[in-house]
Protein backbone atom coordinates (compact mmCIF):
# COMPACT_ATOMS: atom_id res chain seq x y z
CA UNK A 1 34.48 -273.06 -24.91
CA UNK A 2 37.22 -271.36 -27.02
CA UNK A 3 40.64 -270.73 -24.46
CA UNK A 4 41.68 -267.93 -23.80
CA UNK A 5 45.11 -268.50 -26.04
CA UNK A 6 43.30 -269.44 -28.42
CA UNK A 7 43.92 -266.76 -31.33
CA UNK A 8 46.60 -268.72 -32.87
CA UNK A 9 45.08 -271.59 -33.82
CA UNK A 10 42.50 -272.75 -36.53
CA UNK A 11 40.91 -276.00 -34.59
CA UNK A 12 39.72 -276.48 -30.99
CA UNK A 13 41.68 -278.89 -28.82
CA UNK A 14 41.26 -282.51 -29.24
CA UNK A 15 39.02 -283.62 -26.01
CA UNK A 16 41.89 -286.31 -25.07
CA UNK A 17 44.58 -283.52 -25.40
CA UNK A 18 42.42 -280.92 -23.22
CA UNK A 19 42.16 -283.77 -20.22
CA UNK A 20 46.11 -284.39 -20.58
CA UNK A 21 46.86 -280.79 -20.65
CA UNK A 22 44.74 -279.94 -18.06
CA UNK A 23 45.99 -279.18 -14.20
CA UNK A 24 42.90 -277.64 -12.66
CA UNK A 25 42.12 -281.32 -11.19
CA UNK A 26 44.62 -280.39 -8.95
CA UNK A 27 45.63 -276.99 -8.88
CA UNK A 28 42.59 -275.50 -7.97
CA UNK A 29 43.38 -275.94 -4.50
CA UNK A 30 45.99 -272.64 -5.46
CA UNK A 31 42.98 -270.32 -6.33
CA UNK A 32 43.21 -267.87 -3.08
CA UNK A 33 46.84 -267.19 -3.87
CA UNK A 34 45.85 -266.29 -7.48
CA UNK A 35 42.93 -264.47 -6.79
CA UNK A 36 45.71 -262.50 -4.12
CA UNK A 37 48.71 -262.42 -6.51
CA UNK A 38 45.99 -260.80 -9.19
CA UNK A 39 44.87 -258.80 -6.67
CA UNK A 40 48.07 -256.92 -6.13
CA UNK A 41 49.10 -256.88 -9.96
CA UNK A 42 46.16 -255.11 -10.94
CA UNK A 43 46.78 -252.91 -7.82
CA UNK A 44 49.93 -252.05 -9.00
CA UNK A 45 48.71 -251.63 -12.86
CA UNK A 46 47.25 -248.68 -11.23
CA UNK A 47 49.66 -247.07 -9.62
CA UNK A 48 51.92 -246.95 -12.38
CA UNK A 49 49.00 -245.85 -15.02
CA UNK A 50 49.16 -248.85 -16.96
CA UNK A 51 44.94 -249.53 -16.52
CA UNK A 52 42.23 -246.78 -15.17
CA UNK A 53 41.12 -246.83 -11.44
CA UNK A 54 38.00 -247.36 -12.71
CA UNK A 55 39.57 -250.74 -14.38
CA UNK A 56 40.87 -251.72 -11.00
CA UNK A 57 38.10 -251.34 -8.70
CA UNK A 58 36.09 -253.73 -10.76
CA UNK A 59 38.73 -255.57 -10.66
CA UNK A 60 39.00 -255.76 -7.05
CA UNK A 61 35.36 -256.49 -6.93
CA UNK A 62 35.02 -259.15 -9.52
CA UNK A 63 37.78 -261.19 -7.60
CA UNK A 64 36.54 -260.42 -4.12
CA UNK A 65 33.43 -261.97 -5.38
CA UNK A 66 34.89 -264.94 -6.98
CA UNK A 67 37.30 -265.55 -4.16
CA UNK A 68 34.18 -265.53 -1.72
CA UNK A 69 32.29 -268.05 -3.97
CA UNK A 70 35.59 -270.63 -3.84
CA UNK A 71 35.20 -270.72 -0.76
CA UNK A 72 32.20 -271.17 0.01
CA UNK A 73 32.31 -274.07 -2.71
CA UNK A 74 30.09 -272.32 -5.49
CA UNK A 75 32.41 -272.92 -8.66
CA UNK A 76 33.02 -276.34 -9.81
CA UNK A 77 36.50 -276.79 -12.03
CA UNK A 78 35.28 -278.78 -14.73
CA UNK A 79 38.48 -279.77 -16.96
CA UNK A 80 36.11 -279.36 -20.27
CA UNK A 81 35.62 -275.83 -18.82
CA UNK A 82 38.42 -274.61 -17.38
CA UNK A 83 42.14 -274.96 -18.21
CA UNK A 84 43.70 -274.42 -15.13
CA UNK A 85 43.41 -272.33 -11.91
CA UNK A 86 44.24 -269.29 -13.86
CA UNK A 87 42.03 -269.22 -16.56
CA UNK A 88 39.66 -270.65 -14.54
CA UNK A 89 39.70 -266.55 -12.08
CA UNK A 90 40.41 -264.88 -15.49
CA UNK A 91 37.69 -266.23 -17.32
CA UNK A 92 35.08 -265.80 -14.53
CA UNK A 93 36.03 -262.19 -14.05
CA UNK A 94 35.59 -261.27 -17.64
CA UNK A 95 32.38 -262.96 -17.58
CA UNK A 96 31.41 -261.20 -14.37
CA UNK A 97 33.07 -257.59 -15.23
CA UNK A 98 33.43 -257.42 -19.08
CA UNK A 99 36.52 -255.77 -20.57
CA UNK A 100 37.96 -255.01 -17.34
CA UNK A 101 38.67 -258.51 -16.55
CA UNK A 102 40.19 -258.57 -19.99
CA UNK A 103 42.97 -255.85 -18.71
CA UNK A 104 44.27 -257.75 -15.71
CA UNK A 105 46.43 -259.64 -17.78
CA UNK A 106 48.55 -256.81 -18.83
CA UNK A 107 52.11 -257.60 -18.27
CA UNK A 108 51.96 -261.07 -16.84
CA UNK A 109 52.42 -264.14 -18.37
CA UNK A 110 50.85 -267.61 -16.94
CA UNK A 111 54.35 -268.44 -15.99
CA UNK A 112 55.17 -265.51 -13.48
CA UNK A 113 51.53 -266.05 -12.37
CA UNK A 114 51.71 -270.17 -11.32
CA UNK A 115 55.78 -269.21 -10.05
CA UNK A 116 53.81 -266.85 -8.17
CA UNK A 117 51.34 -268.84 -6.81
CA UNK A 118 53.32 -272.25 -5.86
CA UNK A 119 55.35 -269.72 -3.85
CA UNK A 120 52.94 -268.18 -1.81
CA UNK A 121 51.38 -271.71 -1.25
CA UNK A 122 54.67 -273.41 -0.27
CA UNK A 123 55.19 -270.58 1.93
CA UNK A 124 51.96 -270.42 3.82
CA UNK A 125 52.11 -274.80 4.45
CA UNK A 126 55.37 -274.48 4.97
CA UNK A 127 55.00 -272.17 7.86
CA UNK A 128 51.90 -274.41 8.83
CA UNK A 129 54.41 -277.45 9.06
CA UNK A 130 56.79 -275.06 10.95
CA UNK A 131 54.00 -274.92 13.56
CA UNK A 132 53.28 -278.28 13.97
CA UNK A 133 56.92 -279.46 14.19
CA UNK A 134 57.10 -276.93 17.05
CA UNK A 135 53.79 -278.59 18.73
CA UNK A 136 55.49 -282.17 18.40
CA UNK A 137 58.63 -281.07 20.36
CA UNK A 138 56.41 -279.50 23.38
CA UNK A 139 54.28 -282.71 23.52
CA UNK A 140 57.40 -284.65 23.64
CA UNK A 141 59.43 -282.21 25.83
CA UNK A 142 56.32 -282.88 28.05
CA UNK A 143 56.62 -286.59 28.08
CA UNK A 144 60.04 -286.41 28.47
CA UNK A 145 59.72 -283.73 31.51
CA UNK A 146 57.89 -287.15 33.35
CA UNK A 147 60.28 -289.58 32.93
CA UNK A 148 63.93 -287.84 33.88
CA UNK A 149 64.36 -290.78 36.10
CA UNK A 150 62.80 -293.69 34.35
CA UNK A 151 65.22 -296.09 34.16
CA UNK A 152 65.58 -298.03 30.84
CA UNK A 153 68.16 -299.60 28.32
CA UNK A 154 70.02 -297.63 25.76
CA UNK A 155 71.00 -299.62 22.26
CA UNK A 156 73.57 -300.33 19.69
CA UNK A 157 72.97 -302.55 17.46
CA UNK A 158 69.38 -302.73 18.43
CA UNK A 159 71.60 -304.64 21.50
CA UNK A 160 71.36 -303.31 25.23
CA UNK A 161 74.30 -301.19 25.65
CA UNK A 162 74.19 -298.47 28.66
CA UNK A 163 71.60 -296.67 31.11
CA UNK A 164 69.99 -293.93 30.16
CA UNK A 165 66.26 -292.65 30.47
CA UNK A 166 63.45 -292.67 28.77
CA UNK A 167 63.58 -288.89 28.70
CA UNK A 168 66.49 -288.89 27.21
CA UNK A 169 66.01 -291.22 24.50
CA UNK A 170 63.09 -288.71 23.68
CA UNK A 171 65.13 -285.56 23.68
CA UNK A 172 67.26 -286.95 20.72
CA UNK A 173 64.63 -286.92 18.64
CA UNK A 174 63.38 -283.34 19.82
CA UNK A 175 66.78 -282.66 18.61
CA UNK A 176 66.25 -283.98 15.61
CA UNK A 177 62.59 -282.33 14.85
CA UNK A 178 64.35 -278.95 15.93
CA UNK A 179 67.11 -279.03 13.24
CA UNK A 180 63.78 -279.99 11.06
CA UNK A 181 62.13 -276.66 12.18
CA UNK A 182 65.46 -274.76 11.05
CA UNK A 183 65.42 -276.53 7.52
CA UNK A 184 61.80 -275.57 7.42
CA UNK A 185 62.81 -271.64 8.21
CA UNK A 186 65.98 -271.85 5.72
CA UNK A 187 63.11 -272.67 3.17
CA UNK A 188 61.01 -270.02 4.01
CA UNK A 189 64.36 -267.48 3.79
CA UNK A 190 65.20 -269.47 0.27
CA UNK A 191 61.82 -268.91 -1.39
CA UNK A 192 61.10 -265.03 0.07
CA UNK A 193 61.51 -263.62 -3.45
CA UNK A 194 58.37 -262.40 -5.87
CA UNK A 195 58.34 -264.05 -9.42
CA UNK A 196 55.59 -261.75 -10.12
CA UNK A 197 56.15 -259.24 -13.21
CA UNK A 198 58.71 -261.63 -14.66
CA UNK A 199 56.28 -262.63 -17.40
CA UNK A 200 56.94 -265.10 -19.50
CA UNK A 201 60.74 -265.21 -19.12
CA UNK A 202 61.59 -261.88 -20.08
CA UNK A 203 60.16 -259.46 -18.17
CA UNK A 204 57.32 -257.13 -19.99
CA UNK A 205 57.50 -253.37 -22.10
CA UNK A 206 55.45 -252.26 -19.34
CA UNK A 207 56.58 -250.19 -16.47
CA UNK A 208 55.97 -252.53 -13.77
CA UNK A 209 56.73 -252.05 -10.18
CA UNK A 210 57.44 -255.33 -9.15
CA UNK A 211 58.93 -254.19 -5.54
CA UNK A 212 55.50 -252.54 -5.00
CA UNK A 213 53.35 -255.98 -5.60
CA UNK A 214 56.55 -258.17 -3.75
CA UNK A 215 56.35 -256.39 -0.70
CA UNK A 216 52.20 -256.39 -1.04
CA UNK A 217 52.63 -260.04 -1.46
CA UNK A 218 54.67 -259.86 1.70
CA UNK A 219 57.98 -260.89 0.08
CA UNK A 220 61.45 -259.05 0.63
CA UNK A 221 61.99 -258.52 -2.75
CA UNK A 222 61.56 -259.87 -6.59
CA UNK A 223 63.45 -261.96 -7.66
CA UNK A 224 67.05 -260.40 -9.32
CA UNK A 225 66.05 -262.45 -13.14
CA UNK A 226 62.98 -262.66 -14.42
CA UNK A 227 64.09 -266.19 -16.71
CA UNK A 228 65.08 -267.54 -13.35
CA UNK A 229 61.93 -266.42 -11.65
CA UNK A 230 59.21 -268.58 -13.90
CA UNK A 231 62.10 -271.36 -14.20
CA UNK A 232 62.94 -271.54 -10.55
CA UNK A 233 61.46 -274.52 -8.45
CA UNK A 234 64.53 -275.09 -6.33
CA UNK A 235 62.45 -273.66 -3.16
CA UNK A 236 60.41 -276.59 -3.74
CA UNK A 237 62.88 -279.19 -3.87
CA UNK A 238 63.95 -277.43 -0.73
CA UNK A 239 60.78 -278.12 0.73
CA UNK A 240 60.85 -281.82 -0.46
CA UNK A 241 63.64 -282.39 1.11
CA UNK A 242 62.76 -281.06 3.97
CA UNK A 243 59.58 -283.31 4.48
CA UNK A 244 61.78 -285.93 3.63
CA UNK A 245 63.98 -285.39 6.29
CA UNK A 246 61.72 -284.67 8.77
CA UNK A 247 59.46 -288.20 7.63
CA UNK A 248 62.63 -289.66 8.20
CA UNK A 249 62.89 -288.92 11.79
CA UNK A 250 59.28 -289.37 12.43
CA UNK A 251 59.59 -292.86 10.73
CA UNK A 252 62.48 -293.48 13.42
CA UNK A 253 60.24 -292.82 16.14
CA UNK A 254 57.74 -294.90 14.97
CA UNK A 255 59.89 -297.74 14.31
CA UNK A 256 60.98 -297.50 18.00
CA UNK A 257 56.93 -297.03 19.43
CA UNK A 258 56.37 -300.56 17.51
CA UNK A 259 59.42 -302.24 18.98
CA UNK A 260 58.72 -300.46 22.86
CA UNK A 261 55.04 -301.67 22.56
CA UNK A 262 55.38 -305.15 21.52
CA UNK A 263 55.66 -307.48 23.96
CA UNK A 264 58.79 -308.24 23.77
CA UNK A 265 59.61 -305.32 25.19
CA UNK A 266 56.55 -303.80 26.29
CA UNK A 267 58.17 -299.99 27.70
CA UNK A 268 54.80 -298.29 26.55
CA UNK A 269 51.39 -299.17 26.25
CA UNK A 270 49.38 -296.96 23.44
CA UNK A 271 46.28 -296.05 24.28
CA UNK A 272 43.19 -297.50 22.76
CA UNK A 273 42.23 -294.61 20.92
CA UNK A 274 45.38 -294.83 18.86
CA UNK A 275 45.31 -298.23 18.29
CA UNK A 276 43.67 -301.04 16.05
CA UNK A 277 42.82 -304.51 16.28
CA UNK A 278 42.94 -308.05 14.47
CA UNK A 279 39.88 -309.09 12.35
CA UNK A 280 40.86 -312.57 13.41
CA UNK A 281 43.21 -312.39 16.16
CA UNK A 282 40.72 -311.07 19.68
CA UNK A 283 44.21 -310.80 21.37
CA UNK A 284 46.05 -307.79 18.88
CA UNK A 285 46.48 -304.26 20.11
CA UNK A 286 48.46 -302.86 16.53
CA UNK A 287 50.36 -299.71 16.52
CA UNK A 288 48.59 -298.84 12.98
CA UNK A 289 49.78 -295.37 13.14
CA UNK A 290 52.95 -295.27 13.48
CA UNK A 291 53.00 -298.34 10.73
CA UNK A 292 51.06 -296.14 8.44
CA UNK A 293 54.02 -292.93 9.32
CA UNK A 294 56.79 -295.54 8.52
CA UNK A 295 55.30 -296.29 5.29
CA UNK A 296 54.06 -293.01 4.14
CA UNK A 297 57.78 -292.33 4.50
CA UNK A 298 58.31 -293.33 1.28
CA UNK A 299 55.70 -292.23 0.08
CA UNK A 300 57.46 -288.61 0.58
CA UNK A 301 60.47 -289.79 -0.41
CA UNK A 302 58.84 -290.33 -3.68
CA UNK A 303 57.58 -287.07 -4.18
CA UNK A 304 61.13 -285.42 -3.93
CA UNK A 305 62.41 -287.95 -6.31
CA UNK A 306 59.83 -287.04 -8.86
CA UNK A 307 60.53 -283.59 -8.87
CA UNK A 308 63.98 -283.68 -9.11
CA UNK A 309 63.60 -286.17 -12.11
CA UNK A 310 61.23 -283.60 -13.77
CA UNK A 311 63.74 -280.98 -13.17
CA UNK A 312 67.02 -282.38 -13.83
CA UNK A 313 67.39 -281.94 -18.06
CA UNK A 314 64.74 -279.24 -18.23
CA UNK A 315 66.32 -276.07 -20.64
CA UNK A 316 65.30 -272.58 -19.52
CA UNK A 317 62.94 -271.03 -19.22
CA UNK A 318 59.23 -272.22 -18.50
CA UNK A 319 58.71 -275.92 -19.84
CA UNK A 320 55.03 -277.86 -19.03
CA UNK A 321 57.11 -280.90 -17.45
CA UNK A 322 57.08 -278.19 -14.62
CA UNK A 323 53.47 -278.60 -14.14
CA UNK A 324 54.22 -281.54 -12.77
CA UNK A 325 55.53 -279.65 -9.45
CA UNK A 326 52.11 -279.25 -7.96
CA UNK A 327 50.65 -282.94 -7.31
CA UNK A 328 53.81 -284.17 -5.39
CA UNK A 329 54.50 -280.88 -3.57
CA UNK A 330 50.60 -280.89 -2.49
CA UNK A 331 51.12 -284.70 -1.95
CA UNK A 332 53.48 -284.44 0.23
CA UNK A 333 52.32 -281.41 2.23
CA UNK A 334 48.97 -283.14 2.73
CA UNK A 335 51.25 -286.63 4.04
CA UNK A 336 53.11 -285.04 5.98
CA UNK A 337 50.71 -282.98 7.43
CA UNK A 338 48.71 -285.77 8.77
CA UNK A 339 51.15 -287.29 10.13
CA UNK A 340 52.04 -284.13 12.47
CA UNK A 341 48.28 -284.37 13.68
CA UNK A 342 48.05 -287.59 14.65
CA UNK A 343 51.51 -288.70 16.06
CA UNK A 344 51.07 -285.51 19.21
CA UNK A 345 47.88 -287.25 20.67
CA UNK A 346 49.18 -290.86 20.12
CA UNK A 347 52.60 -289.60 21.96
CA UNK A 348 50.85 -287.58 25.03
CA UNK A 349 48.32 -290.46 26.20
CA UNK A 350 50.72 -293.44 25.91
CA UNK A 351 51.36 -295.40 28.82
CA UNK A 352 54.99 -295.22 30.13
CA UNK A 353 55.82 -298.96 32.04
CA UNK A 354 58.31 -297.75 34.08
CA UNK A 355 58.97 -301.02 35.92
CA UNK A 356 59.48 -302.88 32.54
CA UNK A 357 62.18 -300.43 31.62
CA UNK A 358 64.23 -300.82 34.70
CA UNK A 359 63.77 -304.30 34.97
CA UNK A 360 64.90 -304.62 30.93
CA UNK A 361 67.78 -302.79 32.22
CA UNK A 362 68.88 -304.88 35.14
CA UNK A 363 68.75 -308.10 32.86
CA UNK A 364 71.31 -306.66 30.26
CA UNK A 365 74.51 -306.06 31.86
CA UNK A 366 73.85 -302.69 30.44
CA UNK A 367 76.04 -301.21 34.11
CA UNK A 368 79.35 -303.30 32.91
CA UNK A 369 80.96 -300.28 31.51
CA UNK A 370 80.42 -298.61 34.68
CA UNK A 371 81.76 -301.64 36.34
CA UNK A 372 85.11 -301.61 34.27
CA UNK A 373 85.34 -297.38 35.23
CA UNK A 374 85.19 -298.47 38.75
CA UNK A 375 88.15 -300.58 38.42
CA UNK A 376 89.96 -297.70 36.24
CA UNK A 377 89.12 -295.02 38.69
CA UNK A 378 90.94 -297.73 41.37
CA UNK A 379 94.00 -297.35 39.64
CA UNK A 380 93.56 -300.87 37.19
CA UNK A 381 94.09 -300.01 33.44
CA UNK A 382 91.15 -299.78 31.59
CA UNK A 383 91.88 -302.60 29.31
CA UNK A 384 92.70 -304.45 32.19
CA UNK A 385 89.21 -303.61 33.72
CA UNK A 386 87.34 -303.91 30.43
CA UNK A 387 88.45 -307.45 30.49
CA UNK A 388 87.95 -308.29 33.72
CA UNK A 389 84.10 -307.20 33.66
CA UNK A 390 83.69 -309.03 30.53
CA UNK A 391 84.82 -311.92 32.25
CA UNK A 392 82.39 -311.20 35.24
CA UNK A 393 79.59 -310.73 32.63
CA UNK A 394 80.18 -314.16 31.07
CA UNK A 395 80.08 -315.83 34.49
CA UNK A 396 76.95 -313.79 35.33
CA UNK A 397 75.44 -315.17 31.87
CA UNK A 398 76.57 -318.87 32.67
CA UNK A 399 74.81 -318.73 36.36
CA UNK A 400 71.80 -316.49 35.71
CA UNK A 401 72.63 -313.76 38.05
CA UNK A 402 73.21 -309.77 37.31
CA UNK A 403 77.31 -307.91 38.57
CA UNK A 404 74.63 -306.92 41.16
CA UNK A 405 74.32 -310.50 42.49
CA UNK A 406 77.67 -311.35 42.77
CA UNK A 407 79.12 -311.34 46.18
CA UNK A 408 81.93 -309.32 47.53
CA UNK A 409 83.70 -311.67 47.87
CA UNK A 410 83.53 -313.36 44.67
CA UNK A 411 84.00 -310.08 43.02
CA UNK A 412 87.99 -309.78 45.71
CA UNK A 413 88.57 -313.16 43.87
CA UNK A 414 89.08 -311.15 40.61
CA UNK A 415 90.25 -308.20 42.18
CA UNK A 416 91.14 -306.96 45.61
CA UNK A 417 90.34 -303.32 44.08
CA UNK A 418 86.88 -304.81 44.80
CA UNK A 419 85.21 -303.32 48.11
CA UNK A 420 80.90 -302.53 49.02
CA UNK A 421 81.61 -299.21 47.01
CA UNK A 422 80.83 -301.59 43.42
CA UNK A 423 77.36 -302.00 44.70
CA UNK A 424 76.73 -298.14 44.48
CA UNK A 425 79.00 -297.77 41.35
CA UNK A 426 76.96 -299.99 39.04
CA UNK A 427 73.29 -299.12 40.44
CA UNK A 428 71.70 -297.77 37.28
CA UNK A 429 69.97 -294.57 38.62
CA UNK A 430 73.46 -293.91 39.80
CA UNK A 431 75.37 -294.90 36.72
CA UNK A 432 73.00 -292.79 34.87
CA UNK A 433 73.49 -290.25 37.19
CA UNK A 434 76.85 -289.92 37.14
CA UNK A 435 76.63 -289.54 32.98
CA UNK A 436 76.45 -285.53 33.85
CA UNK A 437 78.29 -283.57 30.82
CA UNK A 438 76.79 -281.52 28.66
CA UNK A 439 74.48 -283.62 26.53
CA UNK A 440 73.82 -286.86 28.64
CA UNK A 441 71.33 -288.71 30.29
CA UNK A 442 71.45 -287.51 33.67
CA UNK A 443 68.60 -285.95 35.17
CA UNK A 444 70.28 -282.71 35.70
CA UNK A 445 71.34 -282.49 32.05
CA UNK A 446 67.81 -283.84 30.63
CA UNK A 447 66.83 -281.07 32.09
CA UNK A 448 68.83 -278.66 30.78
CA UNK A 449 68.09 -280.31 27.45
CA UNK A 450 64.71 -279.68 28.45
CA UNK A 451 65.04 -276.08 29.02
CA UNK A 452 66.34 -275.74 25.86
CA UNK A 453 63.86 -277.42 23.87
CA UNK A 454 61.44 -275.16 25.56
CA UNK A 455 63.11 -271.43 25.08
CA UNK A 456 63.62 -273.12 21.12
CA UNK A 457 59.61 -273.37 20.85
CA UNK A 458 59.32 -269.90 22.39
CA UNK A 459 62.11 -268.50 20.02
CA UNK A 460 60.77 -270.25 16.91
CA UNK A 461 57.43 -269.95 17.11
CA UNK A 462 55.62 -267.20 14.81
CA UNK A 463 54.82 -264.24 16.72
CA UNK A 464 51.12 -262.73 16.31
């Protein structure tokens, strides 16, 4: 079948140059926001004059038809058949309508029409993604909202270090996944300009009104430079980046719902349903999930670094390297995307071990800090006191026992600054209690942290 550029040339393409050039393997998937972007240009044709209303009510019909088909799954997108996603609509609606389908063209270039559409499909999974970061930080917030007084190690060094909670070792990373839901809405900001009407870098003779099919489109406005419109994929890298990020975190979280659910520390217990076994091994419960998030991590990270390669020496305006912008965009949306569907359920039908946390934290000196501040608040410098408690630690190591299980008065042979007030200084509910500014792990503050979380999901959220 002869393209639809074809006028130029004398032979038909060879067969191994048609399956290299092709895209519509892949970017079929962007045939609703064609069939919408055409939609609106021939609209607009219209309006301005440029085609009859006769013209663009077939038009409109043709397409409404063909978009209908897509979905229901009617139209195969055979390479040897179809270029790409846009050839694919524009070839079936001059089949279907005759020389009207011919006339939709008029003024548009393939390059305003694919900046169009990788837009308007960023934007819409991009908002998706929005969503489901905001449904990960209520099914956390939840989780956390049980546990503002379960007891457990905080790290450094992957070492115990101080009390703190289990809900707020959660709430960091809601902290994290909200700056992720900002990124996600400086995106959607970044990219809220129409490439449509830019046509192939120069704009067109036509009198096109391009703020008439942006605001259609629901956009804020074209874009200010029509060479900069079909050349412009920084929204995607954007994007990239932003799944990157936000992969990073959840890989965090994983790595830390491997380590809390093996046995050597065994905090959590994940529930069957979210877990796999050993072919070999009758014993293994596997945290496969969160294995599979870690990993996929990369995975994402790769896609970013692809397109920036692609883009990095490319001269203006439209070059075909840039078709290359679609497979690890959709790969990553599709990665990433998963991974917000499954990690919600996994996270809100774990098992919380509440006694293994506390007694993790009783075993690791993790109140000796609070230990040294009651011998600071007693007047003692705290270098003084620091070293004092590390020498009560090391004796505590050497015998087996906790600061708890020292005596009072072994504890007045170090220090007569030493009375039955220590006991109620270094109890870890207590210690953790007493961490109460703005930001810390007491329950009163979780809380607030909690409250905060929750008015950010209500603020954030799309409104119908």
């Amino acid at each position: 079948m002869a393209k639809l550029w074809a006028g130029r040339f004398s032979k038909t393409t060879d067969e191994t140059v048609n399956d290299f050039n092709s895209s519509i393997p892949f970017d079929n998937r962007l045939y609703a926001q064609d069939i919408r972007g055409s939609l609106a240009h021939s609209d607009m044709l219209a309006r301005q004059g440029i085609i009859t209303r006769e013209d663009r009510d077939a038009i409109h019909q043709g397409l409404t038809e063909i978009l209908a088909a897509m979905d229901a799954g009617e139209i195969g997108f055979d390479p040897a058949q179809y270029e790409d996603i846009h050839m694919c609509v524009e070839q079936l609606l001059t089949e279907k309508i005759g020389d009207a389908g011919k006339r939709l063209h008029t003024g548009r270039s393939r390059n305003d029409q694919v900046a169009l559409d990788m837009r308007m499909y960023v934007r819409e999974e991009a908002g998706h993604i929005h969503d489901q970061v905001l449904h990960l930080i209520d099914v956390i917030t939840d989780v956390a909202q049980n546990n503002t007084e379960t007891i457990m190690p905080g790290y450094t060094h992957l070492q115990r270090a101080q009390p703190v909670t289990f809900a707020y070792i959660l709430l960091a990373y809601v902290s994290m996944l909200k700056r992720d839901a900002r990124r996600l809405e400086n995106t959607l900001e970044v990219l809220d300009e129409c490439p449509l009407g830019s046509g192939a870098l120069a704009g067109t003779t036509y009198p096109l009104d391009r703020h008439f099919t942006a605001e259609t489109l629901g956009f804020s406005r074209p874009c200010d430079n029509a060479m900069d419109g079909v050349s412009d994929r920084d929204y995607c890298l954007e994007f990239l980046s932003d799944l990157s990020i936000l992969m990073m975190h959840l890989s965090r979280l994983s790595e830390e719902v491997i380590s809390w659910c093996s046995w050597e520390f065994k905090f959590i217990e994940l529930d069957d349903a979210f877990s796999t076994g050993s072919s070999i091994m009758p014993q293994k419960k596997n945290p496969d999930i969160c294995e599979l998030v870690r990993g996929k991590t990369g995975r994402v990270y790769g896609d970013l670094m692809t397109l920036l390669t692609v883009m990095k020496g490319l001269p203006l305006a439209y070059d075909k390297d840039m078709q290359e912008d679609k497979e690890c965009v959709f790969d990553a949306i599709d990665t990433v995307s998963m991974c917000l569907k499954v990690l919600p359920d996994m996270l809100s039908t774990m098992t919380v071990l509440t006694e293994n946390m506390a007694a993790a934290g009783r075993r690791g000196f993790i109140n000796a800090t609070d230990c040294a501040d009651y011998l600071t608040k007693k007047g003692m410098p705290f270098r003084d006191a620091y070293k004092l408690t590390g020498g009560l630690v090391a004796r505590c190591i050497r015998e087996g026992r906790t600061l708890e299980q020292l005596s009072l008065e072994e504890l007045q042979e170090e220090s007569p600054l030493f009375d039955e007030g220590f006991y109620a200084a270094v109890d870890l509910l207590n210690a953790v209690k007493r961490r109460n500014t703005w930001g810390g792990p007491s329950p009163e503050q979780t809380q607030e942290q909690i409250a905060l979380a929750r008015e950010f999901v209500k603020n954030h959220r799309k409104q119908d």
